[in-house]
C-alpha atoms as a PDB file:
ATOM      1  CA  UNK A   1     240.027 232.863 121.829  1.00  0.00           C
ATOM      2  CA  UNK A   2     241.210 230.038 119.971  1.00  0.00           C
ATOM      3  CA  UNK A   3     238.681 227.699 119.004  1.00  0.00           C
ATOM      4  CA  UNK A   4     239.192 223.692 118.760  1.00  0.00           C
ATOM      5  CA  UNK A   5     238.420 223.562 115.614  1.00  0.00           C
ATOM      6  CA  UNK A   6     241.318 225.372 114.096  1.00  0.00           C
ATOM      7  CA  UNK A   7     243.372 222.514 115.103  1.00  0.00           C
ATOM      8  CA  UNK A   8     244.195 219.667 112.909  1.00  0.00           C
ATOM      9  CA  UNK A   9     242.403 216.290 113.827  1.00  0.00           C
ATOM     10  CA  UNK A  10     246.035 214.597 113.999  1.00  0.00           C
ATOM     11  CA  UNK A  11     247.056 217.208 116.966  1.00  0.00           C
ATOM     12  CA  UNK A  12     243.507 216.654 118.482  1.00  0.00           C
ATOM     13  CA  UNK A  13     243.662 212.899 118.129  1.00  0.00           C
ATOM     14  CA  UNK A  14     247.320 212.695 119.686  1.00  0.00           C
ATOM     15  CA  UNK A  15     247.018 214.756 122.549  1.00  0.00           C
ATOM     16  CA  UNK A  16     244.494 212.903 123.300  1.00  0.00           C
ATOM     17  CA  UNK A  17     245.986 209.719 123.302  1.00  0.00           C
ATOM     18  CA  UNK A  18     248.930 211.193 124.937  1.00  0.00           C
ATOM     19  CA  UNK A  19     246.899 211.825 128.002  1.00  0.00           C
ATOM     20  CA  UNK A  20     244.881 208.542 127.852  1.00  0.00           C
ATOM     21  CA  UNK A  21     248.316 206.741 127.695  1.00  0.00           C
ATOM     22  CA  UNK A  22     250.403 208.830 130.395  1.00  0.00           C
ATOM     23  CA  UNK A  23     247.146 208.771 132.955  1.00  0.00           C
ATOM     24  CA  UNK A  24     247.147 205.156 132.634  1.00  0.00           C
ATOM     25  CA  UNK A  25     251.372 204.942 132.800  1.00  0.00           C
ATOM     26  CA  UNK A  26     251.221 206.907 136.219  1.00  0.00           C
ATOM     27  CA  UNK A  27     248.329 205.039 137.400  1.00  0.00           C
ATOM     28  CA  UNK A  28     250.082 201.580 137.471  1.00  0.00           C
ATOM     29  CA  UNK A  29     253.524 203.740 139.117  1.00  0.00           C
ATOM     30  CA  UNK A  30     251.113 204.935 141.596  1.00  0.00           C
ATOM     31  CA  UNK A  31     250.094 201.676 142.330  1.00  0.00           C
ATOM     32  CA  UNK A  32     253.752 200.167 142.233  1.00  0.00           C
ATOM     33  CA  UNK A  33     255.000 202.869 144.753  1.00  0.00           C
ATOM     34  CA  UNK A  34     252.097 202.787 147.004  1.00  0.00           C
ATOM     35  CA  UNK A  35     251.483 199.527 147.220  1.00  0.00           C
ATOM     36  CA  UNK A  36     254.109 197.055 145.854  1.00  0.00           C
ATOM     37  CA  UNK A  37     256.499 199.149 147.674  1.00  0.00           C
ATOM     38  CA  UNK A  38     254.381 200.071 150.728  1.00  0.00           C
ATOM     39  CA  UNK A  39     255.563 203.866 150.192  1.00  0.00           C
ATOM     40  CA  UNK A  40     253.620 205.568 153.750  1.00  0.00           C
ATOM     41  CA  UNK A  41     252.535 208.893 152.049  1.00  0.00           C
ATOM     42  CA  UNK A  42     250.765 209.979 149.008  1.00  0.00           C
ATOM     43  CA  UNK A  43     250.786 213.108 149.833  1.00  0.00           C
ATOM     44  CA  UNK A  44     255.063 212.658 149.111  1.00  0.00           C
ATOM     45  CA  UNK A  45     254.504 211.224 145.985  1.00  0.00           C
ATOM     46  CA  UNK A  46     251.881 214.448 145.140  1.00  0.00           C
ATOM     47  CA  UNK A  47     254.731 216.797 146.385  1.00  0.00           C
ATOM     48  CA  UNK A  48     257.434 214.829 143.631  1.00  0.00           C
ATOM     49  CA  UNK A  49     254.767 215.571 141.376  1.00  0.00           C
ATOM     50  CA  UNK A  50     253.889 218.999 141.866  1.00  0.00           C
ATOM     51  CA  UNK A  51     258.059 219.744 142.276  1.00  0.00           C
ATOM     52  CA  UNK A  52     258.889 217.725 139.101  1.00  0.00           C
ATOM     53  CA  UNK A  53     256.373 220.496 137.366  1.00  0.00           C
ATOM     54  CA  UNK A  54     258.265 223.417 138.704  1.00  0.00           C
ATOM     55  CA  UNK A  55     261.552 222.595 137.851  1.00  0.00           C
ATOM     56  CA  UNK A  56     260.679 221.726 134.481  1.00  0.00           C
ATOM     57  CA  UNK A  57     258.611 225.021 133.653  1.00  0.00           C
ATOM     58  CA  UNK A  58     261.790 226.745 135.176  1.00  0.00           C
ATOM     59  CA  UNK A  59     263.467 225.950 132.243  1.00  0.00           C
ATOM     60  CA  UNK A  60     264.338 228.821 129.624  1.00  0.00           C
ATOM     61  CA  UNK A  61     263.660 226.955 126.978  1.00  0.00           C
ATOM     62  CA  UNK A  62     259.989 226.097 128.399  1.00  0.00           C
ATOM     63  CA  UNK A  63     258.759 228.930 130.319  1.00  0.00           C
ATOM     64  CA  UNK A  64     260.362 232.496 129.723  1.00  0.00           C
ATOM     65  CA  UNK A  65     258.440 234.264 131.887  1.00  0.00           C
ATOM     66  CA  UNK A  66     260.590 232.588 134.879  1.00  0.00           C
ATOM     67  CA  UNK A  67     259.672 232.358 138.642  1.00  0.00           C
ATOM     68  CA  UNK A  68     258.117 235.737 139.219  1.00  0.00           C
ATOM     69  CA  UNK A  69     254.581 235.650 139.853  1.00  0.00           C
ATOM     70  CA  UNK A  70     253.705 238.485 137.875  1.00  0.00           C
ATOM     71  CA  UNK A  71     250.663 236.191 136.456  1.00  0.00           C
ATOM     72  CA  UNK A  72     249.806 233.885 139.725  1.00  0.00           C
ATOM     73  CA  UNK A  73     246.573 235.984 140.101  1.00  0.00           C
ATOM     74  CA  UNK A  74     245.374 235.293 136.804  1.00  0.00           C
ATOM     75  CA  UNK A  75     245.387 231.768 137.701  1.00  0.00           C
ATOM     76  CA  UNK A  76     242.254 231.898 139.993  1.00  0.00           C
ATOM     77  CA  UNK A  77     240.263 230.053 140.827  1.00  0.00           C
ATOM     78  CA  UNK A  78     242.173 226.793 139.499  1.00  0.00           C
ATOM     79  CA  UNK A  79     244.308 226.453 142.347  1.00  0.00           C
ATOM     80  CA  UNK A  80     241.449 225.893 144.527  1.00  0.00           C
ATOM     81  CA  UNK A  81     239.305 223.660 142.241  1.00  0.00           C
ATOM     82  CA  UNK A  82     242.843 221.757 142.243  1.00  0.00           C
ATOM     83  CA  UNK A  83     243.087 220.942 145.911  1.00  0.00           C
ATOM     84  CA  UNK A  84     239.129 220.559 145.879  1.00  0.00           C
ATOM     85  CA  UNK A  85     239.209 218.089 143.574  1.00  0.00           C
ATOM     86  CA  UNK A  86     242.544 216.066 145.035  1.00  0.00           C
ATOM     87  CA  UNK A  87     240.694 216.194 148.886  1.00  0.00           C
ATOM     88  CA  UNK A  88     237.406 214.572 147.460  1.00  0.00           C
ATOM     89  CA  UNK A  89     239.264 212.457 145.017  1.00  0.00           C
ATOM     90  CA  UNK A  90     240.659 210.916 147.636  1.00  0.00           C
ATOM     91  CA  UNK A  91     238.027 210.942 149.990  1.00  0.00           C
ATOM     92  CA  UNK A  92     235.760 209.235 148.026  1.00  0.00           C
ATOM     93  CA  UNK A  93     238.297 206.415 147.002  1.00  0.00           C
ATOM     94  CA  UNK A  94     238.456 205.657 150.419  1.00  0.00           C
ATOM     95  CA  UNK A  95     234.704 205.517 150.914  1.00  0.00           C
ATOM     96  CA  UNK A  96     233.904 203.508 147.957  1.00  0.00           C
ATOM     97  CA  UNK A  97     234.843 200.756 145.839  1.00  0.00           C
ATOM     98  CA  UNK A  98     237.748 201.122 143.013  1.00  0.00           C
ATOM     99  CA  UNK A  99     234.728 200.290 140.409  1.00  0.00           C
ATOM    100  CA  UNK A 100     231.862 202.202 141.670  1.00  0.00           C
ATOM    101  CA  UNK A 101     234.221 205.185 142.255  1.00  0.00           C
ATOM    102  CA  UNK A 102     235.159 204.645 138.234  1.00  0.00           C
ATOM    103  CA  UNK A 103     231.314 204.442 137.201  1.00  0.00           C
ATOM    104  CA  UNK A 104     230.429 207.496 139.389  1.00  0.00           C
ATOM    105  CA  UNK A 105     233.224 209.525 137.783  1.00  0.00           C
ATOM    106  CA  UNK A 106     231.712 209.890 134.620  1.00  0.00           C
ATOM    107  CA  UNK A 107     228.695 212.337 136.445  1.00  0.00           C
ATOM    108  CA  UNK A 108     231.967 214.792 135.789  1.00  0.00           C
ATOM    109  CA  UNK A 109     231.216 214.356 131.726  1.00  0.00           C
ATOM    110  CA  UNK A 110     227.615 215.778 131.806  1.00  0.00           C
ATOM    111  CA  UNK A 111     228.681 218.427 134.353  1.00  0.00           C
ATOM    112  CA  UNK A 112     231.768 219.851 131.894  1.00  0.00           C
ATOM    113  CA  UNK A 113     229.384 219.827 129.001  1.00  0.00           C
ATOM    114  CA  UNK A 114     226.634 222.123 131.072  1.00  0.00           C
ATOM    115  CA  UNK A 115     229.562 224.202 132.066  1.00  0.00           C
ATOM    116  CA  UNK A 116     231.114 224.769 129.046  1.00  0.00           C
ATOM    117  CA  UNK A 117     227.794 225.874 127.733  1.00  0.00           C
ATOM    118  CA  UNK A 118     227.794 228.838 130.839  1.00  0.00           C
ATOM    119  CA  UNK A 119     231.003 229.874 130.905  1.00  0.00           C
ATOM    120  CA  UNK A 120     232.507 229.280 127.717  1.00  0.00           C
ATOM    121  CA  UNK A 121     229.273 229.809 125.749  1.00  0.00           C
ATOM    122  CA  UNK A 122     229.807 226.857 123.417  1.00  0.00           C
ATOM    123  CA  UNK A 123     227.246 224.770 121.711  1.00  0.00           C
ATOM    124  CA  UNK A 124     227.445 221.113 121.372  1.00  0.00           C
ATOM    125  CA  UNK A 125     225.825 218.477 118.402  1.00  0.00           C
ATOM    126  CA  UNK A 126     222.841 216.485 119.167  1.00  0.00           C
ATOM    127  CA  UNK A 127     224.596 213.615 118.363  1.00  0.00           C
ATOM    128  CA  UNK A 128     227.708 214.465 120.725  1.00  0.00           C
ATOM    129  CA  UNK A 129     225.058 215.815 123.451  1.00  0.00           C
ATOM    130  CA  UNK A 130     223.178 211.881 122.763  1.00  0.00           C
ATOM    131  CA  UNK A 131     226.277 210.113 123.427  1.00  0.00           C
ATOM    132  CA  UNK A 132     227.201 211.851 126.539  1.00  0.00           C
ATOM    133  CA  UNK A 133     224.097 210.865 128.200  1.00  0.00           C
ATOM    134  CA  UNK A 134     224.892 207.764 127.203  1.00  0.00           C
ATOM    135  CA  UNK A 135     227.462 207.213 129.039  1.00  0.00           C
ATOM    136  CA  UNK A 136     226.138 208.795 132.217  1.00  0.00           C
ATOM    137  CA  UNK A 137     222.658 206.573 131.687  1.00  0.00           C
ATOM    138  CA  UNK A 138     225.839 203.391 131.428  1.00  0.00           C
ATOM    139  CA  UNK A 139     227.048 204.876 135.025  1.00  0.00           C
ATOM    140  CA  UNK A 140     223.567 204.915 136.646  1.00  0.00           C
ATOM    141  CA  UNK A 141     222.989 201.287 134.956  1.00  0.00           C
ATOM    142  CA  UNK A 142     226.073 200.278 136.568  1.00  0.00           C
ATOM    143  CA  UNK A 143     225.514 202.383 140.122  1.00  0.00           C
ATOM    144  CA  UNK A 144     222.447 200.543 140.378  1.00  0.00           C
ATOM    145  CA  UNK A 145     224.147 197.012 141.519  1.00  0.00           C
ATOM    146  CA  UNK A 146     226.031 198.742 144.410  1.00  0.00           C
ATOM    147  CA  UNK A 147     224.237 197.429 147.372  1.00  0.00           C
ATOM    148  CA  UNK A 148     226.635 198.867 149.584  1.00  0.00           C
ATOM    149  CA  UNK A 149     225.392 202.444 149.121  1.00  0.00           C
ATOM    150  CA  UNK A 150     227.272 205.055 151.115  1.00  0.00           C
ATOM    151  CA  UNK A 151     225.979 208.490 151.501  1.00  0.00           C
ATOM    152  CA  UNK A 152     228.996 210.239 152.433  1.00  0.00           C
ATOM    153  CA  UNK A 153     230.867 208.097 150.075  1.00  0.00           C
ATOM    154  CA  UNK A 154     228.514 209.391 146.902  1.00  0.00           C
ATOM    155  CA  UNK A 155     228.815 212.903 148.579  1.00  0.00           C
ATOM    156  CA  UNK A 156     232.532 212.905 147.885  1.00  0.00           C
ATOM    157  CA  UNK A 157     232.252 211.563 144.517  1.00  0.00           C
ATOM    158  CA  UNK A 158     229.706 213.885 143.458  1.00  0.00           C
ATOM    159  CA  UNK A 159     231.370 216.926 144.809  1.00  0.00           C
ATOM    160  CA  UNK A 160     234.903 215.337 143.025  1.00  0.00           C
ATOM    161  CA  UNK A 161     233.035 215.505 139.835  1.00  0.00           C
ATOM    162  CA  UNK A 162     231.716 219.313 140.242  1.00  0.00           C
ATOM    163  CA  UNK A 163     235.878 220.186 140.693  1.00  0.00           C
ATOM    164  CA  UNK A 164     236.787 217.797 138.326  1.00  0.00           C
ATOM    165  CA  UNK A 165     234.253 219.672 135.552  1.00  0.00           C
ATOM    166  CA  UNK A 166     235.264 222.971 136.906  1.00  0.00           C
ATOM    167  CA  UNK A 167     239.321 222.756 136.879  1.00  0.00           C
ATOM    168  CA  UNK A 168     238.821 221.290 132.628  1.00  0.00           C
ATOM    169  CA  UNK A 169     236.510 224.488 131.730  1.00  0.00           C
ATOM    170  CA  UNK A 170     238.920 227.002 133.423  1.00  0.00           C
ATOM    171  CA  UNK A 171     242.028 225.794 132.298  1.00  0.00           C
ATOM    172  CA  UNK A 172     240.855 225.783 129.090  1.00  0.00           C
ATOM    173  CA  UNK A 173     239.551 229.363 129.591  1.00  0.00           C
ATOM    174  CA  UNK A 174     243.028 230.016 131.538  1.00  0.00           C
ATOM    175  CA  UNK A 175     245.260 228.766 128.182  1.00  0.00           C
ATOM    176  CA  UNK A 176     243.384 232.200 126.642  1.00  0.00           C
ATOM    177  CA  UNK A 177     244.838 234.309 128.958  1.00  0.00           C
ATOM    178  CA  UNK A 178     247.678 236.569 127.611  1.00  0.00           C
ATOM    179  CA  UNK A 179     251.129 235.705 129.394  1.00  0.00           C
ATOM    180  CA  UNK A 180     250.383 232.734 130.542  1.00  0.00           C
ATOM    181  CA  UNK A 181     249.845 230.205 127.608  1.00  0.00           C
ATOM    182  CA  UNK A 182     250.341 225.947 128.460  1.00  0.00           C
ATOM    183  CA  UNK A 183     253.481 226.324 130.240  1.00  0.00           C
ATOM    184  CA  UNK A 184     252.627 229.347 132.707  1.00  0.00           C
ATOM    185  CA  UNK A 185     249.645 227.538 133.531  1.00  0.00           C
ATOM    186  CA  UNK A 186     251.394 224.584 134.367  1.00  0.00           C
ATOM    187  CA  UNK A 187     254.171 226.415 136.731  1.00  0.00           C
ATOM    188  CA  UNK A 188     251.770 228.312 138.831  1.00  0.00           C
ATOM    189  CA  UNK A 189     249.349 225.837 138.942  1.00  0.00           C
ATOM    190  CA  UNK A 190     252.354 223.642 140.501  1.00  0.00           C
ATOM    191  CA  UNK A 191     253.641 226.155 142.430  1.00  0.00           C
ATOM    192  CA  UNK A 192     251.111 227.829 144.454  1.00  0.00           C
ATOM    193  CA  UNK A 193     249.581 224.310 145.549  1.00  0.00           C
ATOM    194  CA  UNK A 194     253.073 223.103 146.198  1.00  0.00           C
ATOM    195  CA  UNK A 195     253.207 224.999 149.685  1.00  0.00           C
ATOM    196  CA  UNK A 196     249.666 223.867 150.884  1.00  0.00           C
ATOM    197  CA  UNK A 197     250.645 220.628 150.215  1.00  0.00           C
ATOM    198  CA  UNK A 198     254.087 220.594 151.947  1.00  0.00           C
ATOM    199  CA  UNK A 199     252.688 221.811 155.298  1.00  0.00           C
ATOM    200  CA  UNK A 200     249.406 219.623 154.884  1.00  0.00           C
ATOM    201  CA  UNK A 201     252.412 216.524 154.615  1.00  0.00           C
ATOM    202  CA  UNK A 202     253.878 218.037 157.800  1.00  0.00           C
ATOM    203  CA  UNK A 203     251.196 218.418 159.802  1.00  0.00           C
ATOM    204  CA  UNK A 204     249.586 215.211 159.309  1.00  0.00           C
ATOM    205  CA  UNK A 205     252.877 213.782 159.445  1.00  0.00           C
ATOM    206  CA  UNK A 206     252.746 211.926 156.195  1.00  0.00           C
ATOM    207  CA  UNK A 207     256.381 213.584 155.879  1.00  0.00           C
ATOM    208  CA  UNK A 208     258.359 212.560 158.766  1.00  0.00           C
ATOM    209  CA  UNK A 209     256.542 208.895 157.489  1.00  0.00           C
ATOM    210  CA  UNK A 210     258.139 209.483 153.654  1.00  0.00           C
ATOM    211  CA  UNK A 211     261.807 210.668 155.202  1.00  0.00           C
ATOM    212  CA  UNK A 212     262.023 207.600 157.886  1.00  0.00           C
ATOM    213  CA  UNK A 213     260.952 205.008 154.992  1.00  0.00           C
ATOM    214  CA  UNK A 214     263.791 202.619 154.867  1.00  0.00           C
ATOM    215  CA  UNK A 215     263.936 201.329 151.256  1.00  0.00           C
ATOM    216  CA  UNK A 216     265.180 204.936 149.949  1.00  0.00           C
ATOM    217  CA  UNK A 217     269.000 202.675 149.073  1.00  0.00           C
ATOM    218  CA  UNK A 218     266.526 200.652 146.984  1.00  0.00           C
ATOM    219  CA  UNK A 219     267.056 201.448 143.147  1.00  0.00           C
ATOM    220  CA  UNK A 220     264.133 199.834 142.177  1.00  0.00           C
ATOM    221  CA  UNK A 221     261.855 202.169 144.529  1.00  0.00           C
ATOM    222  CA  UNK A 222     263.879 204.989 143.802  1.00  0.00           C
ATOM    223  CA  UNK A 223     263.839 204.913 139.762  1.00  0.00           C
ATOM    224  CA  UNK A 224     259.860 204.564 140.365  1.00  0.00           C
ATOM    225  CA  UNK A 225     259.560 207.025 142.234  1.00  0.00           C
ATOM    226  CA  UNK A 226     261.614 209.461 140.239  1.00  0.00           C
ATOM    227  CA  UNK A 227     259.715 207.837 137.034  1.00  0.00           C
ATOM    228  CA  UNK A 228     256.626 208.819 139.315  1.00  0.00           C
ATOM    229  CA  UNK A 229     257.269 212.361 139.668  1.00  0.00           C
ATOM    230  CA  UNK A 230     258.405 212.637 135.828  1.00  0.00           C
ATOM    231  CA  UNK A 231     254.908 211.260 134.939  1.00  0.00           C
ATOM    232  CA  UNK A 232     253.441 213.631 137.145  1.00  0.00           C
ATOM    233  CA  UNK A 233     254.665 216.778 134.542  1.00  0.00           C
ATOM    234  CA  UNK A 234     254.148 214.536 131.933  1.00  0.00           C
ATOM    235  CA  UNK A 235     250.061 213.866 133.004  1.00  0.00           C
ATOM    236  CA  UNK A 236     249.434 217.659 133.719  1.00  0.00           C
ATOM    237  CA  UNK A 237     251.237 218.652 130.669  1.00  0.00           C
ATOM    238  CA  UNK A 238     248.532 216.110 128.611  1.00  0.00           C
ATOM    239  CA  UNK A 239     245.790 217.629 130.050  1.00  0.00           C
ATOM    240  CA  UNK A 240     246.866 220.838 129.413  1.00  0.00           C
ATOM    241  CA  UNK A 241     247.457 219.842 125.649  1.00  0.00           C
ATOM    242  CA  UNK A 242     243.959 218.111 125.166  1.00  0.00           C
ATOM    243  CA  UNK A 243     242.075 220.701 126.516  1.00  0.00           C
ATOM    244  CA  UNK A 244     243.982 223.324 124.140  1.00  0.00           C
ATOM    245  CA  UNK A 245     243.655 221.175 121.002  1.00  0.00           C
ATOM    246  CA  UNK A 246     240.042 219.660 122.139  1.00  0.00           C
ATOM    247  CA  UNK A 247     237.581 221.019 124.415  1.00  0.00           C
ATOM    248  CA  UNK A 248     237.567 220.099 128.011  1.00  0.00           C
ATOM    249  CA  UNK A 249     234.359 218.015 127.763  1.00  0.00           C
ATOM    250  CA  UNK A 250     236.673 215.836 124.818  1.00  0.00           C
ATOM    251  CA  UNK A 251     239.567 215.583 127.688  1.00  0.00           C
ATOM    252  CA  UNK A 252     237.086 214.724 130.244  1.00  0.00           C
ATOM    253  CA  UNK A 253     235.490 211.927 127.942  1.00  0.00           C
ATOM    254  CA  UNK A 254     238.804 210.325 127.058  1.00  0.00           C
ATOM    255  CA  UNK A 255     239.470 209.967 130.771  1.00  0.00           C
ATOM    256  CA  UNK A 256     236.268 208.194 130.768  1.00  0.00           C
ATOM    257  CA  UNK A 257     237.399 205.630 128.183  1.00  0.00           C
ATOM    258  CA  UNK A 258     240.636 204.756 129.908  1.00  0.00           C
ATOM    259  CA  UNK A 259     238.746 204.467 133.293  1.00  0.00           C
ATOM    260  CA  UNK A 260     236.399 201.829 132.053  1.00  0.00           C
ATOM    261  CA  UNK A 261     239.289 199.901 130.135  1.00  0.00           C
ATOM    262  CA  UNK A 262     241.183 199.639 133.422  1.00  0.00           C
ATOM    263  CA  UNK A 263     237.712 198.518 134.681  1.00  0.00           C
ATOM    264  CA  UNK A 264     237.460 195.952 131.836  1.00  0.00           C
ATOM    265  CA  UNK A 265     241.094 195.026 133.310  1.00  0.00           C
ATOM    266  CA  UNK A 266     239.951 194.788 136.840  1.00  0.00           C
ATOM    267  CA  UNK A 267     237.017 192.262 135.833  1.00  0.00           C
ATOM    268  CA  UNK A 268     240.552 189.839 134.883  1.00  0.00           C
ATOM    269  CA  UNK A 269     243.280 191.292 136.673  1.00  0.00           C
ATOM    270  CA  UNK A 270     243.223 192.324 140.657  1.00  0.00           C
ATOM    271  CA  UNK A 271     240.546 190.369 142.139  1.00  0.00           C
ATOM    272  CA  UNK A 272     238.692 193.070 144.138  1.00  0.00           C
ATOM    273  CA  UNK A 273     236.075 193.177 141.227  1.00  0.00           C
ATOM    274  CA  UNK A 274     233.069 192.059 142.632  1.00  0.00           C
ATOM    275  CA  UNK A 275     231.153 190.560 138.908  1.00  0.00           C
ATOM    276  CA  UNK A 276     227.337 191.361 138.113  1.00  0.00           C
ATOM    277  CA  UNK A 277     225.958 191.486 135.251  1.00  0.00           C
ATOM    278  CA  UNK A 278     224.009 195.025 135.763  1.00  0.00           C
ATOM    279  CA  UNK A 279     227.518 196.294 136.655  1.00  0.00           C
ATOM    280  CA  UNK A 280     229.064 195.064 133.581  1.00  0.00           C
ATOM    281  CA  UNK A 281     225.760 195.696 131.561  1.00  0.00           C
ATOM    282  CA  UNK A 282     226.214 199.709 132.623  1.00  0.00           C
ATOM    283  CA  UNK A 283     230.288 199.408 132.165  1.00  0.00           C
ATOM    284  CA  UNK A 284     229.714 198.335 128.015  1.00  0.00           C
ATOM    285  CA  UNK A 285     226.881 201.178 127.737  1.00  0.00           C
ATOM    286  CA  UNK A 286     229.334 203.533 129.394  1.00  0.00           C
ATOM    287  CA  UNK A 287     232.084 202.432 126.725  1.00  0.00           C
ATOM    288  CA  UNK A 288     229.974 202.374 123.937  1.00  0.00           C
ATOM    289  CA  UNK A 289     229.229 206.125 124.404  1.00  0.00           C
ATOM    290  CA  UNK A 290     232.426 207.014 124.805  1.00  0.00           C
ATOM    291  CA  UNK A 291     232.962 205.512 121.531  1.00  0.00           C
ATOM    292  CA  UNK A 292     230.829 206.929 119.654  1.00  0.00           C
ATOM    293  CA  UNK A 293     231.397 210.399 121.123  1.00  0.00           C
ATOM    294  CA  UNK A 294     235.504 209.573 119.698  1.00  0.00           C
ATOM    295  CA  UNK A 295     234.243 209.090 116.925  1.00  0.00           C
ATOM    296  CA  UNK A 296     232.113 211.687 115.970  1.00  0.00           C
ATOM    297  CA  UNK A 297     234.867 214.266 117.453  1.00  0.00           C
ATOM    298  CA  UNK A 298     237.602 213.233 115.578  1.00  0.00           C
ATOM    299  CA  UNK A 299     235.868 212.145 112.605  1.00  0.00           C
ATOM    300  CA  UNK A 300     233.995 215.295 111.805  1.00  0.00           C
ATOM    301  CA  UNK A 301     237.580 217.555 112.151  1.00  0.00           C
ATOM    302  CA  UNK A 302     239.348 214.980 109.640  1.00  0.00           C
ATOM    303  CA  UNK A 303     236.087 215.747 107.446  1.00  0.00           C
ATOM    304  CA  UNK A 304     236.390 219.354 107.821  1.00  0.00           C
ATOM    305  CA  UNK A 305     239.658 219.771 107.140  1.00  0.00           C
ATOM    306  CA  UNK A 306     239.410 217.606 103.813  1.00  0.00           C
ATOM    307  CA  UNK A 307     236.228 220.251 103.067  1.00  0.00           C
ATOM    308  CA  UNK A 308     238.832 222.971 103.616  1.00  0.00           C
ATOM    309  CA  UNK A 309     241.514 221.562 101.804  1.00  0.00           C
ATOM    310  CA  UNK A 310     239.111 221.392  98.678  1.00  0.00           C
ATOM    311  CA  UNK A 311     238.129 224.559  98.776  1.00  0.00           C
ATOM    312  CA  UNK A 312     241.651 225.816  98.772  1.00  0.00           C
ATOM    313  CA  UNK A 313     242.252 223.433  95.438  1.00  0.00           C
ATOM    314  CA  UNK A 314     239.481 224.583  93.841  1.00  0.00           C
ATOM    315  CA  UNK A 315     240.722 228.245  94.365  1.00  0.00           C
END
């Protein structure tokens, strides 16, 4: 199994930025499609997604073990936690506001960390254990001003960050598997959720919606979309990468960090930021774990690798 550390900490610290930068990229398309553009169905967009995936793993140069799916039963139970975590995701965005729904997400930190330790049998740092509860004590700081507590809303949430935890430990545990490597994972990933989702569209007829929307002629909709779906590869490929180079509790902290920058964002910028100082009190504790946890990560590979470099001079 190939370990994090054997990584260098300029492949660690660039995938992860990759995927803090590209989450945040398809984030404000998302928005722009949905919203500026009043697009009817997400669940269209998810399908340009999920296709974009597939036709880029299809290529020779990217994934030579083709369309066969000599390997799609190796790939459970990801699928699953996939469309687990999408259905709460978005159940819970409905049920609760855009910042509480950010603070709440970080629950999905503490509950990698404990599953790494059961499946993947690693051990953390006090230190990197300290600063994760950090930044969950910042999100129960922060959960505490919500007077508008919904039951069913925190249900969702909770249960988002149980899939959410879940789908980062086994991919990571999937990118192990022989034949499959960061590419196959991708593809059949993509590709066995892609028909789910298709008849979900159609049923719920999200997709009749998406084929009758009228601004299709519009290049401006159109290159976002496309742009969209391209993002789409380029997010899942990210995660893929961090969790290889890192560890999925690393991935699921950085995700952490951009969520409570957009939040920072959304104090200036949007206007459905409702300002308290207990919020904003647990938002800076939340940040200033995530922080620290950064820096202890990617501080102590630099300092290993100049101990091994050393050693090999000294030889």
């Amino acid at each position: 199994m190939h370990q994090a550390e054997d990584h260098s900490a300029l492949l660690k610290l660039s995938s992860a930025l990759l995927y803090a930068g590209s989450s945040f990229l398809i984030t404000v398309l998302n928005k722009t499609v949905l919203t500026s553009f009043r697009f009817p169905s997400y669940l269209c967009v998810g399908i340009g997604q999920v296709s974009c995936v597939c036709c880029i793993c299809c290529f020779p140069s990217l994934c030579k073990c083709g369309p066969p799916l000599c390997f799609s039963g190796q790939m459970f139970p990801l699928p699953l936690l996939y469309v687990g975590n999408h259905v709460t995701g978005l159940a819970s965005t409905k049920k609760l506001s855009l910042p509480m729904f950010t603070v709440l997400r970080k629950f999905a930190i503490l509950m990698t960390m404990i599953l790494e330790v059961y499946i993947l049998r690693k051990t953390f740092p006090k230190r990197l254990v300290y600063s994760v509860v950090t930044i969950v004590f910042g999100a129960v700081v922060a959960a505490s001003s919500d007077l508008a507590f919904d039951v069913q809303g925190y249900t969702f949430i909770l249960l988002n960050d149980a899939f959410t935890a879940a789908s980062g430990v086994y991919t990571k545990q999937k990118l192990d598997t022989e034949g499959l490597g960061k590419y196959g994972v991708l593809y059949y990933n993509a590709l066995i959720i892609l028909i789910p989702t298709i008849l979900a569209s159609a049923f719920t007829g999200d997709l009749h919606e998406a084929v009758a929307f009228e601004d299709w002629a519009d290049v401006s909709f159109t290159f976002c979309f496309l742009l969209s779906c391209i993002m789409g590869f380029v997010l899942m490929y990210s995660i893929v990468l961090c969790s290889y180079y890192n560890s999925a509790l690393t991935t699921s902290v950085v995700g952490a960090i951009k969520n409570v920058a957009v939040a920072y964002v959304g104090i200036f910028v949007g206007g459905d930021y409702l300002f308290s100082w207990t919020n904003f009190l647990g938002l800076s504790i939340c940040m200033s774990g995530g922080l620290v946890y950064s820096y202890l990560t990617f501080n102590s590979t630099s300092s290993a690798g100049k101990t091994e470099e050393a050693q090999e001079l000294k030889s």
